[in-house]
Protein backbone atom coordinates (compact mmCIF):
# COMPACT_ATOMS: atom_id res chain seq x y z
CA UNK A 1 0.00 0.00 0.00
CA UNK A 2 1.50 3.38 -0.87
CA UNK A 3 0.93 6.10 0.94
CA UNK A 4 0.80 9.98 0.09
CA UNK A 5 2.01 13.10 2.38
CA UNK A 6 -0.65 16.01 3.03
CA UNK A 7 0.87 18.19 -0.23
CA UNK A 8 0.46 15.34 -2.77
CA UNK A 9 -3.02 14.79 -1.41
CA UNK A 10 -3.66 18.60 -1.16
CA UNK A 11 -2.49 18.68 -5.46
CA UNK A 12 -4.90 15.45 -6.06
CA UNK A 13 -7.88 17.48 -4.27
CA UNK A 14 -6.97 20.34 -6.04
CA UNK A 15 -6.92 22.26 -2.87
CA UNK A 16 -5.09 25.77 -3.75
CA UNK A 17 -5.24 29.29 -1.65
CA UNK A 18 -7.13 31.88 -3.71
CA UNK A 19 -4.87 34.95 -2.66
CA UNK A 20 -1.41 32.53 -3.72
CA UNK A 21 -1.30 29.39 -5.95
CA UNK A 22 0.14 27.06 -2.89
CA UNK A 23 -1.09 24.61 -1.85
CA UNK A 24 -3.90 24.48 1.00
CA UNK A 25 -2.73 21.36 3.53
CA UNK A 26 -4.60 23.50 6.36
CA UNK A 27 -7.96 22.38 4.96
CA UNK A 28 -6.95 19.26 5.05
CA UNK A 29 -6.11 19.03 8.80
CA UNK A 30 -9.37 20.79 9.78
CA UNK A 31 -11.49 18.07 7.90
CA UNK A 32 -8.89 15.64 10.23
CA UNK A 33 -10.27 17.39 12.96
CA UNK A 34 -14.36 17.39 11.97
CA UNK A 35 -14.23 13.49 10.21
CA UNK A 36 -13.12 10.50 12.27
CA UNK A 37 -13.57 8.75 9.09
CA UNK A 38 -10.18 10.54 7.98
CA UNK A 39 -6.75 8.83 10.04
CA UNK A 40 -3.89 9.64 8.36
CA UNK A 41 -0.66 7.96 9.66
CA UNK A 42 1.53 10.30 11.66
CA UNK A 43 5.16 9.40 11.49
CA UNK A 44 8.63 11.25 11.71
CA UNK A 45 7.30 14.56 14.18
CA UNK A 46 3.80 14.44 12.93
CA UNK A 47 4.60 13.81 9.29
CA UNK A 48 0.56 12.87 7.53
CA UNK A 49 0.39 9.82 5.51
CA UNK A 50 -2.81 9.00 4.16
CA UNK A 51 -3.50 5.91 2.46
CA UNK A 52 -5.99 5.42 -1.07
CA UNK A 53 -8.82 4.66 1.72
CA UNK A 54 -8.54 7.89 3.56
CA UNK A 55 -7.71 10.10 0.02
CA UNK A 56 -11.39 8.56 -1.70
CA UNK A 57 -12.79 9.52 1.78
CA UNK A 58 -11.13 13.19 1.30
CA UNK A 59 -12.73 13.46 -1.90
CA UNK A 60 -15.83 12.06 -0.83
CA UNK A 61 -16.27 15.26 1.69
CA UNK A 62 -14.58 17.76 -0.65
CA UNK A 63 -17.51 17.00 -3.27
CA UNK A 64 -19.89 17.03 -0.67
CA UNK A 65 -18.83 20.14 1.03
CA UNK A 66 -17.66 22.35 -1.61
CA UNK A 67 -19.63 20.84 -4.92
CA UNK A 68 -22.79 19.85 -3.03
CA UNK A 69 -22.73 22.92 -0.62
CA UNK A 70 -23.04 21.13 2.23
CA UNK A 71 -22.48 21.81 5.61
CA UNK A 72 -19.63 19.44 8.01
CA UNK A 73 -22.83 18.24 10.07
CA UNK A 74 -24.52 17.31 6.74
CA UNK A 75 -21.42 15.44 5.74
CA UNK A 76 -20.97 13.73 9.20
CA UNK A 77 -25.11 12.95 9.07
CA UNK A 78 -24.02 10.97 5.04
CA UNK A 79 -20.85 9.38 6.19
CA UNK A 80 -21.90 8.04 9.74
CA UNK A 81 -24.92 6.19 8.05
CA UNK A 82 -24.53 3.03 8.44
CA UNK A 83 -25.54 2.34 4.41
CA UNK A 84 -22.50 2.49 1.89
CA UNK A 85 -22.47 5.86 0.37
CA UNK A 86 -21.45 5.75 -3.38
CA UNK A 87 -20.85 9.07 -5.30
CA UNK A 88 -21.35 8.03 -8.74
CA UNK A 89 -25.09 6.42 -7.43
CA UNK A 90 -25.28 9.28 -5.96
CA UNK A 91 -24.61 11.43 -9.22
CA UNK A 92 -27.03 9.21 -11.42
CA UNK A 93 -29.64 9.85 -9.26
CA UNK A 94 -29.45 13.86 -8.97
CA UNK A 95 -29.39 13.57 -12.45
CA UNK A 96 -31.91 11.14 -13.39
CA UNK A 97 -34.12 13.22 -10.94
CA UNK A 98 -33.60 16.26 -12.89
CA UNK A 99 -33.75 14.73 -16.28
CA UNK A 100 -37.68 13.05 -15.34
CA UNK A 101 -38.42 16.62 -14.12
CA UNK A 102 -37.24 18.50 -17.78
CA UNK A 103 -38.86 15.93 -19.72
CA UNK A 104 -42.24 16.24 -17.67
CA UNK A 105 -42.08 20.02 -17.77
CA UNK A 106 -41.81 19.24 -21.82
CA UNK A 107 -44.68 16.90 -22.03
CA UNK A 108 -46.74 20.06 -19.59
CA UNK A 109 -45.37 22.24 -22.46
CA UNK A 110 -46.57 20.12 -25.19
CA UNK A 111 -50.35 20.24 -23.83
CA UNK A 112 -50.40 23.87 -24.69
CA UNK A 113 -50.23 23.96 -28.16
């Protein structure tokens, strides 16, 4: 298993300062702090290693946080339940929701002719 240190995982997240292009590993250790689901490794004076688990994890709350507009108690609520919680199911079903709702707003739409 190959591990990652907090500014590799910080460029995979895409996690960048708006003020300065550098990289935002401060964001990382506050969503240590909020998610017990997230454990990196600490080794050599506090070093962060996190593993594939705990980086899918990170990107599971980044989406949910900062695509989804979450907020950390809304995350915690989706990734303490005790049901898998799969992003791309997720996904399909936002849009499959949305999709049914355009195409029966069409066939409304049609009935006015």
């Amino acid at each position: 298993m190959k591990y990652k240190q907090i500014g590799e995982v910080a460029k995979i997240l895409q996690l960048t300062s708006k003020k300065k292009d550098k990289l935002n590993t401060h964001t990382l250790r506050f969503w240590e702090k909020n998610f017990k689901q997230i454990k990196p490794i600490l080794i050599n004076g506090n070093r962060r290693y996190y593993d594939d688990k705990t980086i899918e994890m990170l990107k599971r709350i980044k989406f949910l946080l900062k695509e989804k507009g979450m907020t950390i108690n809304g995350v915690k609520k989706i990734l303490n339940n005790k049901d898998t919680f799969n992003l791309d199911e997720y996904k399909n079903k936002t849009i499959k929701t949305k999709l049914n709702r355009i195409s029966s707003l069409i066939n409304e739409l049609k009935t006015y002719k």
